[in-house]
PDB file of N, CA and C in Angstrom:
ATOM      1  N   UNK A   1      85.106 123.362  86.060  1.00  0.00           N
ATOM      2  CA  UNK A   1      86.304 123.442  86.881  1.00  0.00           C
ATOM      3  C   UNK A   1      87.491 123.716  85.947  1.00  0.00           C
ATOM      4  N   UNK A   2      88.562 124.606  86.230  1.00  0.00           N
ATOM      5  CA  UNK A   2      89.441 125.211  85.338  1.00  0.00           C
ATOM      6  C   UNK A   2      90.500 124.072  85.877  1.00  0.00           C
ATOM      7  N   UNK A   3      91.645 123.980  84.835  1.00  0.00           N
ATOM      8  CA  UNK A   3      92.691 123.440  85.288  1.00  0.00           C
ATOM      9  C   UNK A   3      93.810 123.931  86.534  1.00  0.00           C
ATOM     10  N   UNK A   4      93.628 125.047  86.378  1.00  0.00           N
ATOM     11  CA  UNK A   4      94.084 125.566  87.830  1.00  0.00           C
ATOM     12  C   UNK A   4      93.562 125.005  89.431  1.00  0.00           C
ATOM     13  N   UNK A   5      91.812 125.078  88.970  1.00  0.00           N
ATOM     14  CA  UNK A   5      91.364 124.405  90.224  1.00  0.00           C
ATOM     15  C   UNK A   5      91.565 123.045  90.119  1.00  0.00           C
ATOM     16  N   UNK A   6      91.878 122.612  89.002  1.00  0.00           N
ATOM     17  CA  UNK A   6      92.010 120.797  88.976  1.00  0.00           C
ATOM     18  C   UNK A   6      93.388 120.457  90.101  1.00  0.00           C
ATOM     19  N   UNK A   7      94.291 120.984  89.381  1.00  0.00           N
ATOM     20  CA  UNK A   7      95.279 121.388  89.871  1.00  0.00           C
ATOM     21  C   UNK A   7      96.297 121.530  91.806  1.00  0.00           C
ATOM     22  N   UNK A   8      94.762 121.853  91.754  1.00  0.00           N
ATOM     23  CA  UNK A   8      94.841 122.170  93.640  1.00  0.00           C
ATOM     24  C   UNK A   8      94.112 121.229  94.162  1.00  0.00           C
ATOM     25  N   UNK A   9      93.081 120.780  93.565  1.00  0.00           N
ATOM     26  CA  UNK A   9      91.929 119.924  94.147  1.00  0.00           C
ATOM     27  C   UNK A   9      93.039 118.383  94.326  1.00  0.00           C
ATOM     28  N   UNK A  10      93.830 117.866  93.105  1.00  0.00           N
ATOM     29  CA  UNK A  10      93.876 116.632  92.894  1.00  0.00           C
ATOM     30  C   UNK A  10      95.449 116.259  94.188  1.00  0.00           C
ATOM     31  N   UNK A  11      96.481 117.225  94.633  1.00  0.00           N
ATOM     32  CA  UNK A  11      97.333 116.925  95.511  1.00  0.00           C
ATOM     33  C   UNK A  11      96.271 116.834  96.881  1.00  0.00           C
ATOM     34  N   UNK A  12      95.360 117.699  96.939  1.00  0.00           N
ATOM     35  CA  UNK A  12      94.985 117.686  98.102  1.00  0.00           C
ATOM     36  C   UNK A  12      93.686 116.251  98.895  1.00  0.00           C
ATOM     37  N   UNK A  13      93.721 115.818  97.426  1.00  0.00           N
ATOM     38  CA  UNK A  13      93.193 114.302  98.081  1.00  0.00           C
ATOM     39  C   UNK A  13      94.064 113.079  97.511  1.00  0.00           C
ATOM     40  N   UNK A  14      95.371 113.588  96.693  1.00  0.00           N
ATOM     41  CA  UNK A  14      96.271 112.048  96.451  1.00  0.00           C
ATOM     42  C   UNK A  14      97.038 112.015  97.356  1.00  0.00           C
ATOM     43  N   UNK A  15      97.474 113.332  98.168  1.00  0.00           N
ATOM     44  CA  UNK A  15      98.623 112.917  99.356  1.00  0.00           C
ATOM     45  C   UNK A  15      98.276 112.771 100.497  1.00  0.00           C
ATOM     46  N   UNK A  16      96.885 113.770 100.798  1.00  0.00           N
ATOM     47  CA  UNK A  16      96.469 112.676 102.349  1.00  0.00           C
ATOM     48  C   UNK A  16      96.211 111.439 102.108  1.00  0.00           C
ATOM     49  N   UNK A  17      95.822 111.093 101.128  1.00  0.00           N
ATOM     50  CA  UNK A  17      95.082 109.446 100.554  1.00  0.00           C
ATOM     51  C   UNK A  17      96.721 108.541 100.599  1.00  0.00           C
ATOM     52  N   UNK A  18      97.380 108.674 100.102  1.00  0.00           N
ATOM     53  CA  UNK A  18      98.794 108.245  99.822  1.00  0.00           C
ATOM     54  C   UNK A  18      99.016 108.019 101.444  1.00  0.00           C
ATOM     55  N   UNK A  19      99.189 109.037 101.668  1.00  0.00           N
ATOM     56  CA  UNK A  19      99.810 109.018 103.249  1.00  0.00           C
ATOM     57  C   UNK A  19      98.684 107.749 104.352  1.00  0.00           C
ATOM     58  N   UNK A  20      97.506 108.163 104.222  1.00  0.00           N
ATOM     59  CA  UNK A  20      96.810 107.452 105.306  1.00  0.00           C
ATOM     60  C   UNK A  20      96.749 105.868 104.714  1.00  0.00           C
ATOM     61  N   UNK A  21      97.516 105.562 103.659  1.00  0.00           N
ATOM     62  CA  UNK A  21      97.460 104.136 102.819  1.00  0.00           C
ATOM     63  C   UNK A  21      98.478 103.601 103.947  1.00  0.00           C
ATOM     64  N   UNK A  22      99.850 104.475 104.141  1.00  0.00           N
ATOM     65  CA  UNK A  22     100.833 103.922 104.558  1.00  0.00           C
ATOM     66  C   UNK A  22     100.478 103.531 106.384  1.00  0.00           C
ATOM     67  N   UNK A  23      99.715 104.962 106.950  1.00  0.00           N
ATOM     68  CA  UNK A  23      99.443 104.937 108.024  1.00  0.00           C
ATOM     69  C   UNK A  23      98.311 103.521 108.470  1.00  0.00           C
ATOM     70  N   UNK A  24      97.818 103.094 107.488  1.00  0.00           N
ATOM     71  CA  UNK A  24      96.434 101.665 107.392  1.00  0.00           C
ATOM     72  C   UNK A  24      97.589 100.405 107.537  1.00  0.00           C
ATOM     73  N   UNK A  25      98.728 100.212 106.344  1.00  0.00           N
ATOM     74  CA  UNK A  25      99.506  99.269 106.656  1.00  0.00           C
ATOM     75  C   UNK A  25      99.841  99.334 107.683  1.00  0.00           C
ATOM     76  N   UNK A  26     100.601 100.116 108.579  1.00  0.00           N
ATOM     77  CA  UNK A  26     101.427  99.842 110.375  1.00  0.00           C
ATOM     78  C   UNK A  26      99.841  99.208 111.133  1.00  0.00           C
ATOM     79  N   UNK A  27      98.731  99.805 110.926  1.00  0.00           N
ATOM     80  CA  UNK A  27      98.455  99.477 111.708  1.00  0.00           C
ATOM     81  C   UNK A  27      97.037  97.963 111.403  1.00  0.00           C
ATOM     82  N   UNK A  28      97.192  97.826 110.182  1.00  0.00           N
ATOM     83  CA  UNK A  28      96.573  96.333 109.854  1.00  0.00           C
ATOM     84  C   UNK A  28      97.963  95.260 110.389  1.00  0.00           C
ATOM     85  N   UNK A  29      99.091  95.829 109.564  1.00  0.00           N
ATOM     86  CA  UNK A  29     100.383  94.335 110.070  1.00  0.00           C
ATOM     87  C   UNK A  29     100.693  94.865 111.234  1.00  0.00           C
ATOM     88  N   UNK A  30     100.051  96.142 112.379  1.00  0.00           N
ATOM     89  CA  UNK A  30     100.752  95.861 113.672  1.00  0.00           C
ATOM     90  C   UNK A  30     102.398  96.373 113.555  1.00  0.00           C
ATOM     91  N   UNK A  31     103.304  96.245 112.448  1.00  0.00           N
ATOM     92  CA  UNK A  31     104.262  96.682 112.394  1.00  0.00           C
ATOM     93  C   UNK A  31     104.509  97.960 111.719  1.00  0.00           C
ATOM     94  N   UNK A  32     105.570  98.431 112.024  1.00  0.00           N
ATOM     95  CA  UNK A  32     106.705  99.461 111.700  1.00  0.00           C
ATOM     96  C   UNK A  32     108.019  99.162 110.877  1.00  0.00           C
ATOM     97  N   UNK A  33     107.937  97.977 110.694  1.00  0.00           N
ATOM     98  CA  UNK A  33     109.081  97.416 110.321  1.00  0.00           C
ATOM     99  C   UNK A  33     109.392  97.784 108.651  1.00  0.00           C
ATOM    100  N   UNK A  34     110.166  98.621 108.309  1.00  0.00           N
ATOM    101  CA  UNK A  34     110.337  98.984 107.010  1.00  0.00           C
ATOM    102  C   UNK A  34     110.382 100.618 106.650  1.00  0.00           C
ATOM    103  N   UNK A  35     109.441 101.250 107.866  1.00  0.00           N
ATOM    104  CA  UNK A  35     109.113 102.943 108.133  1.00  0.00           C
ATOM    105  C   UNK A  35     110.282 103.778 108.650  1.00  0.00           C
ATOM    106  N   UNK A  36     110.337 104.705 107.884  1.00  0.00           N
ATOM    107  CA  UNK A  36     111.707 105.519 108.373  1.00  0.00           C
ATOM    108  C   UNK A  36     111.291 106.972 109.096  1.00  0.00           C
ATOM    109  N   UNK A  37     111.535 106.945 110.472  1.00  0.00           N
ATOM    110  CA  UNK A  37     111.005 107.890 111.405  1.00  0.00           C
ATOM    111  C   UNK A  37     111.498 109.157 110.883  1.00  0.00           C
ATOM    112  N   UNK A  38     112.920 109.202 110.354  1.00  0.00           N
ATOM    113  CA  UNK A  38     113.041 110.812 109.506  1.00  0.00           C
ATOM    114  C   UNK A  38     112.663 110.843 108.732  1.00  0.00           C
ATOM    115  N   UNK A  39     112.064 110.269 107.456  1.00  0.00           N
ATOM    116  CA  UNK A  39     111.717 110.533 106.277  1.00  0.00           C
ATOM    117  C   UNK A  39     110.077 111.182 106.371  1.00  0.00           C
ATOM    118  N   UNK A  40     109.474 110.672 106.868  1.00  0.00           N
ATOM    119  CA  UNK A  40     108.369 111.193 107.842  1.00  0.00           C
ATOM    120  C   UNK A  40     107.680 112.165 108.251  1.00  0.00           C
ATOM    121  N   UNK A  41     109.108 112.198 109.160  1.00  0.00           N
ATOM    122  CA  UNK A  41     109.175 113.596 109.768  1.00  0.00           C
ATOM    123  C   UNK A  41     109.383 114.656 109.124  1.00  0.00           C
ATOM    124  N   UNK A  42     110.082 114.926 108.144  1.00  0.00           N
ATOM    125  CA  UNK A  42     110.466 115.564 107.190  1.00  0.00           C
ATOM    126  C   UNK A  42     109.404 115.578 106.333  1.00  0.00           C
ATOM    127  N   UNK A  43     108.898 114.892 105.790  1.00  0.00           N
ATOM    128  CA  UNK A  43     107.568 115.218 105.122  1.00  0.00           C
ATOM    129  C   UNK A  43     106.822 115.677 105.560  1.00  0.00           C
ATOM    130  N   UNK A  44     106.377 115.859 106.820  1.00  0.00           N
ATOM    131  CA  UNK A  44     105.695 116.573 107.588  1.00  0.00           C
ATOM    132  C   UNK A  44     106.080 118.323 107.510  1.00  0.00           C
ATOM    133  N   UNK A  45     107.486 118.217 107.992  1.00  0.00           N
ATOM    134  CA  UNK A  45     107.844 119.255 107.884  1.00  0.00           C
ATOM    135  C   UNK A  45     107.977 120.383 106.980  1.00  0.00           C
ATOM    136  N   UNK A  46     107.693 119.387 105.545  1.00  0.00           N
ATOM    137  CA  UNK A  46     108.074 119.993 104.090  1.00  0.00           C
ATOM    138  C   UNK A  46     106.722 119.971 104.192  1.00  0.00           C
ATOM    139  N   UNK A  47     105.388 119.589 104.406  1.00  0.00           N
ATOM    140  CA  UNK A  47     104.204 120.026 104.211  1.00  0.00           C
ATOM    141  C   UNK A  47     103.826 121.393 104.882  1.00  0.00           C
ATOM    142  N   UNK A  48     104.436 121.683 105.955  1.00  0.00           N
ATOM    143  CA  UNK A  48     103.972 123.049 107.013  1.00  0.00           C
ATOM    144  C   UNK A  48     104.345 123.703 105.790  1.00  0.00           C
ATOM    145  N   UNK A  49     105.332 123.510 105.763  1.00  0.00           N
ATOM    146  CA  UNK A  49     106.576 124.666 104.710  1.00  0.00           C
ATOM    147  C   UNK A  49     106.068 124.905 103.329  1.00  0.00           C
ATOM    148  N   UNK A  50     105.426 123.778 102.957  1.00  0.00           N
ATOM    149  CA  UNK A  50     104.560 124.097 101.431  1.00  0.00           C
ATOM    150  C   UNK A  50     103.235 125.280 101.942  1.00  0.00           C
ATOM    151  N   UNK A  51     102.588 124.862 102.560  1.00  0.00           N
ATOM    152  CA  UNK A  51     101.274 125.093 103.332  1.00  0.00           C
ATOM    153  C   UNK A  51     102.022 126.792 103.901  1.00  0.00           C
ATOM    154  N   UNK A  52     103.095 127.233 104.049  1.00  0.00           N
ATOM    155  CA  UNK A  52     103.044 128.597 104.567  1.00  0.00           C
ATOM    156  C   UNK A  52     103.864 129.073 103.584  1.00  0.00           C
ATOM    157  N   UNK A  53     104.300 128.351 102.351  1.00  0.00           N
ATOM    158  CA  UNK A  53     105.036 129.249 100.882  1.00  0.00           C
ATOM    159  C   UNK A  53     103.500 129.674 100.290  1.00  0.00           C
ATOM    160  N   UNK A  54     102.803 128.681  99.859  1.00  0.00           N
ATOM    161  CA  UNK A  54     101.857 129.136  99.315  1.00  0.00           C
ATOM    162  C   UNK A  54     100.744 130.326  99.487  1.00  0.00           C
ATOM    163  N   UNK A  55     100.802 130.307 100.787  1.00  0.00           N
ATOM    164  CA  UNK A  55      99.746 131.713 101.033  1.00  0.00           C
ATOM    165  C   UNK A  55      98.496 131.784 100.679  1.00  0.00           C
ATOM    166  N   UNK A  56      98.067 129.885 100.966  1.00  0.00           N
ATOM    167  CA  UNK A  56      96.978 129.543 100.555  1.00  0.00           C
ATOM    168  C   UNK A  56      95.614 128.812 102.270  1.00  0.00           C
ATOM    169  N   UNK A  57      95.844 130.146 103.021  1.00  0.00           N
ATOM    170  CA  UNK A  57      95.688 129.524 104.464  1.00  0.00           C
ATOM    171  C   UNK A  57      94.304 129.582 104.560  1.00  0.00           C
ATOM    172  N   UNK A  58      93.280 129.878 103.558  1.00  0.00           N
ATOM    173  CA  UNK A  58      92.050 129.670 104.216  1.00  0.00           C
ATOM    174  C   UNK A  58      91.449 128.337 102.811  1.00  0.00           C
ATOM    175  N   UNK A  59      91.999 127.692 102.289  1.00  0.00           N
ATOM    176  CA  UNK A  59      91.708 127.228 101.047  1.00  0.00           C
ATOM    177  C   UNK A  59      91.726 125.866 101.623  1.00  0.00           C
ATOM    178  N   UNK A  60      90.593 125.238 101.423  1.00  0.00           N
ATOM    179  CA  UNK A  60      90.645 123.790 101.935  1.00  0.00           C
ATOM    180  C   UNK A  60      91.440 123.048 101.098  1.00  0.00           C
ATOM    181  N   UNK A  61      91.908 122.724  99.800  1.00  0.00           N
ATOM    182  CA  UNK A  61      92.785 122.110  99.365  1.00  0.00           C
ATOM    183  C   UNK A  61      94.459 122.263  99.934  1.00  0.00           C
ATOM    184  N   UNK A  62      94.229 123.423 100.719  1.00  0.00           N
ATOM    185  CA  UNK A  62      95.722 123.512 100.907  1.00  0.00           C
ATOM    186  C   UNK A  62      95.754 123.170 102.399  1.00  0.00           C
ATOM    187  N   UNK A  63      94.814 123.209 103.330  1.00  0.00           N
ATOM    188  CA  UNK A  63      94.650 122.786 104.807  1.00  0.00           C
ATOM    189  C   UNK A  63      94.473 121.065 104.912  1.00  0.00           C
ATOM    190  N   UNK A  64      93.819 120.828 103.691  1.00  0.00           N
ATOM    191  CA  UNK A  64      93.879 119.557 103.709  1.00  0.00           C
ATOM    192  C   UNK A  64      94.854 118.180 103.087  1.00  0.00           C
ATOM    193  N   UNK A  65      95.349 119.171 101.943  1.00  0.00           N
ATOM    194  CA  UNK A  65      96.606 118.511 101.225  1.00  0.00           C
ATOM    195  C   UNK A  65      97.436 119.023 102.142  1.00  0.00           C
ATOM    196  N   UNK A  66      98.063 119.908 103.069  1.00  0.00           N
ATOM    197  CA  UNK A  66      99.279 120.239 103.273  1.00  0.00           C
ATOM    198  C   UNK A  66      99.064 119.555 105.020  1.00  0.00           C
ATOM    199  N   UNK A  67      98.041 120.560 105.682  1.00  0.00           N
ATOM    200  CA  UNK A  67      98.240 120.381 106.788  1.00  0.00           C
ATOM    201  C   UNK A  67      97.553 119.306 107.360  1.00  0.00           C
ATOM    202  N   UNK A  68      96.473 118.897 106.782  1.00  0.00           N
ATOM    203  CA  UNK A  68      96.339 117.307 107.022  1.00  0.00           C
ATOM    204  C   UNK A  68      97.090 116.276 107.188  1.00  0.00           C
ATOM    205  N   UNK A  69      98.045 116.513 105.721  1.00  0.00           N
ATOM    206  CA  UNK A  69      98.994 115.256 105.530  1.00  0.00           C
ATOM    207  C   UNK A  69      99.877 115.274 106.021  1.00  0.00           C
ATOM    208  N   UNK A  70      99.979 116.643 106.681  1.00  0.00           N
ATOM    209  CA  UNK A  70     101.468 116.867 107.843  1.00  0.00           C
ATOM    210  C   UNK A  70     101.095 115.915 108.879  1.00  0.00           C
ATOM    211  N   UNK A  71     100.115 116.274 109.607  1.00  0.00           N
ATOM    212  CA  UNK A  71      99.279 115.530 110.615  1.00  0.00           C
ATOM    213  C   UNK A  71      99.494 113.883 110.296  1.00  0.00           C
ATOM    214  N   UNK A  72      98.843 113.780 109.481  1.00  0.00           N
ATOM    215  CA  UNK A  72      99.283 111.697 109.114  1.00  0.00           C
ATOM    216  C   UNK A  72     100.441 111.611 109.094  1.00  0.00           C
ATOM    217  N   UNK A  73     101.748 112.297 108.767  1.00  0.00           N
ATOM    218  CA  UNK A  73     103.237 111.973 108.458  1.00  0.00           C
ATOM    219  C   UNK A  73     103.769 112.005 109.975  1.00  0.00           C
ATOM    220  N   UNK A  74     103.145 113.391 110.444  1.00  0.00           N
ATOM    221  CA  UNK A  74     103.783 112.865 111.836  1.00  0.00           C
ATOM    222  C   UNK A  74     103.283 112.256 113.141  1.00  0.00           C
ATOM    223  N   UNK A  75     101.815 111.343 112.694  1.00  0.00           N
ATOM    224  CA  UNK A  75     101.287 110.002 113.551  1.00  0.00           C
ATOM    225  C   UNK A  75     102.464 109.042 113.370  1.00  0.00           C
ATOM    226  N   UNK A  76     102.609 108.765 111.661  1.00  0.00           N
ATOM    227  CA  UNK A  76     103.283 107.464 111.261  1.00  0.00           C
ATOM    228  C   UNK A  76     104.922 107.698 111.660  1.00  0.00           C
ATOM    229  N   UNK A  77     105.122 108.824 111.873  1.00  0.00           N
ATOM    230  CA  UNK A  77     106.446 108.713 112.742  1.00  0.00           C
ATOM    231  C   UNK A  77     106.433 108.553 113.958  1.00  0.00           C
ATOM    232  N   UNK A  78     105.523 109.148 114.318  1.00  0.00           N
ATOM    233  CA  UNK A  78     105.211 109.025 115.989  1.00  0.00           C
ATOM    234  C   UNK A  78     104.965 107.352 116.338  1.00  0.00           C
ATOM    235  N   UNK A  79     104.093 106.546 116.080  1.00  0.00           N
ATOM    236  CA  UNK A  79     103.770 105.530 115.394  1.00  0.00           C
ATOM    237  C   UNK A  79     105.372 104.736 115.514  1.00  0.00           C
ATOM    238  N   UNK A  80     105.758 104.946 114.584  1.00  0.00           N
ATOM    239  CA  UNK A  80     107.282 103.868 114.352  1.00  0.00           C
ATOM    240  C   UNK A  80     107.998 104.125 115.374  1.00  0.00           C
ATOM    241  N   UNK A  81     108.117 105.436 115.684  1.00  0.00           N
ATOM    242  CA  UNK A  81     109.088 105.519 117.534  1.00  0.00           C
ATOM    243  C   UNK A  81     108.425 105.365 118.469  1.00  0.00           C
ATOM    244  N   UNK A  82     107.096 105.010 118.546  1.00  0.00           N
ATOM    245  CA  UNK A  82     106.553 104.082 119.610  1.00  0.00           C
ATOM    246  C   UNK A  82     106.766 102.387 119.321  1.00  0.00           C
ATOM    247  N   UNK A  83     106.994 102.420 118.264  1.00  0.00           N
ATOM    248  CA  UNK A  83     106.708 100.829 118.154  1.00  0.00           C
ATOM    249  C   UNK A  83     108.310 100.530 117.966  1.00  0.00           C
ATOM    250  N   UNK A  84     109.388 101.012 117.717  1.00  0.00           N
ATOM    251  CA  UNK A  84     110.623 101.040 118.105  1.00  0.00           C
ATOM    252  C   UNK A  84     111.008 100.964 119.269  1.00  0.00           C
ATOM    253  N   UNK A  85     110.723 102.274 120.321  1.00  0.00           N
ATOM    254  CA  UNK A  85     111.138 101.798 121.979  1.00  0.00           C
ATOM    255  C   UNK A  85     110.320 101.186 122.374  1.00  0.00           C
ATOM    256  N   UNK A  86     109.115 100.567 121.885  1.00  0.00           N
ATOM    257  CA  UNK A  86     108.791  98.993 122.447  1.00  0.00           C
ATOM    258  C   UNK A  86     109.248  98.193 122.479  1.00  0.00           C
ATOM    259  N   UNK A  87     109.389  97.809 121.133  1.00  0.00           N
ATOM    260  CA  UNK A  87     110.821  96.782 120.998  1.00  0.00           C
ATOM    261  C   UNK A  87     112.028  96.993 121.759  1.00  0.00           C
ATOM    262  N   UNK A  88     112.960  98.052 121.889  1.00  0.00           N
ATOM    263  CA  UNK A  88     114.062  98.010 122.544  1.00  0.00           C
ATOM    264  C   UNK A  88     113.586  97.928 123.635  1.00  0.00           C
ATOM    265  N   UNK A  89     112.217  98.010 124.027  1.00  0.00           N
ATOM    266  CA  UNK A  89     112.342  97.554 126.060  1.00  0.00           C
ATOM    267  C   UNK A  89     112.207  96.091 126.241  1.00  0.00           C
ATOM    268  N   UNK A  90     111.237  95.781 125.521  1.00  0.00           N
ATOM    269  CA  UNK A  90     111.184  93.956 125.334  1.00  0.00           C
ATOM    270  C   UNK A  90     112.224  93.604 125.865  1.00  0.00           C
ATOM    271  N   UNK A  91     112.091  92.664 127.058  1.00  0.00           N
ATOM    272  CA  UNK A  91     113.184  91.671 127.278  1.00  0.00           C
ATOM    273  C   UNK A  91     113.598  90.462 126.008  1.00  0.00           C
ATOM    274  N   UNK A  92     114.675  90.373 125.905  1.00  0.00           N
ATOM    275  CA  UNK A  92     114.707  89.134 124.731  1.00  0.00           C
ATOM    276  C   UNK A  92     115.086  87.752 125.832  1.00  0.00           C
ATOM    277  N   UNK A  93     114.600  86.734 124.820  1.00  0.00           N
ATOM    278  CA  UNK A  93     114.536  85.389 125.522  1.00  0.00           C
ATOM    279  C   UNK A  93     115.746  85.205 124.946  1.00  0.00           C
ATOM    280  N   UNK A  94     116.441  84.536 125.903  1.00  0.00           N
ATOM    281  CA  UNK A  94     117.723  83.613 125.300  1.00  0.00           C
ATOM    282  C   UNK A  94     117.468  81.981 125.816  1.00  0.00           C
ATOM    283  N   UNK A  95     117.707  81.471 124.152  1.00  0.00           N
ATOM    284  CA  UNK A  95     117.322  79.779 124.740  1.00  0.00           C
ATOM    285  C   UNK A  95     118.450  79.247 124.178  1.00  0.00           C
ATOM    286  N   UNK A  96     119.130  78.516 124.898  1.00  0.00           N
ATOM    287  CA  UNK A  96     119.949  77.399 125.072  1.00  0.00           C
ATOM    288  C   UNK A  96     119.580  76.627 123.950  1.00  0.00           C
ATOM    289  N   UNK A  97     120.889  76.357 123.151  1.00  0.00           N
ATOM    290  CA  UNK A  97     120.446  75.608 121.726  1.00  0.00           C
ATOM    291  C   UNK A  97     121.005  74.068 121.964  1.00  0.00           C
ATOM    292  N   UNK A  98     120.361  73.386 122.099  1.00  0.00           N
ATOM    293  CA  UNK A  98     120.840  71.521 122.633  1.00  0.00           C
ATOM    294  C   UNK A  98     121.727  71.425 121.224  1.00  0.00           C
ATOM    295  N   UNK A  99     122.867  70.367 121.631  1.00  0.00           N
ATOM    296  CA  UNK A  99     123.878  70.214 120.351  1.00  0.00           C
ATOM    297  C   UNK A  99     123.571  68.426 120.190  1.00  0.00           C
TER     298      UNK A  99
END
């Protein structure tokens, strides 16, 4: 394997891997709490955008590093703005604090 192919091989399983680490936390703690729905999104977006600079569209390192990990970036946003307007529909309890 040349360093060129090293090269392509090693983003295309550290950033879906990276990404689906973050996507395992929301959904082992159940929360969102800490996840930023644009940052996300934007990574997503900067993956299409890598994935159609490169001109690498039949190459599994690049379908799977780019457009894979687009795919996980924008669950885990999708993900946090579901689990956001959950919360804002929640009724909140208000309890009377005895003095």
């Amino acid at each position: 394997m040349t360093l060129n192919q090293i090269a392509g091989v090693l983003p295309a399983l550290v950033f879906p891997t990276a990404t689906a680490l973050q996507l395992l936390q929301m959904v082992k703690s159940r929360s969102a709490a800490g996840v930023s729905v644009a940052t996300w999104t934007l990574f997503g977006v900067a993956n299409i955008a890598m994935y159609v600079y490169t001109e690498r569209y039949a190459e599994w390192q690049a379908v799977v590093g780019m457009l894979g990990t687009a795919l996980v970036d924008f669950v885990i946003a999708g993900l946090a703005m579901a689990a956001r307007s959950s919360a804002a529909t929640k009724p909140s309890v208000n309890r009377a604090v005895a003095v």
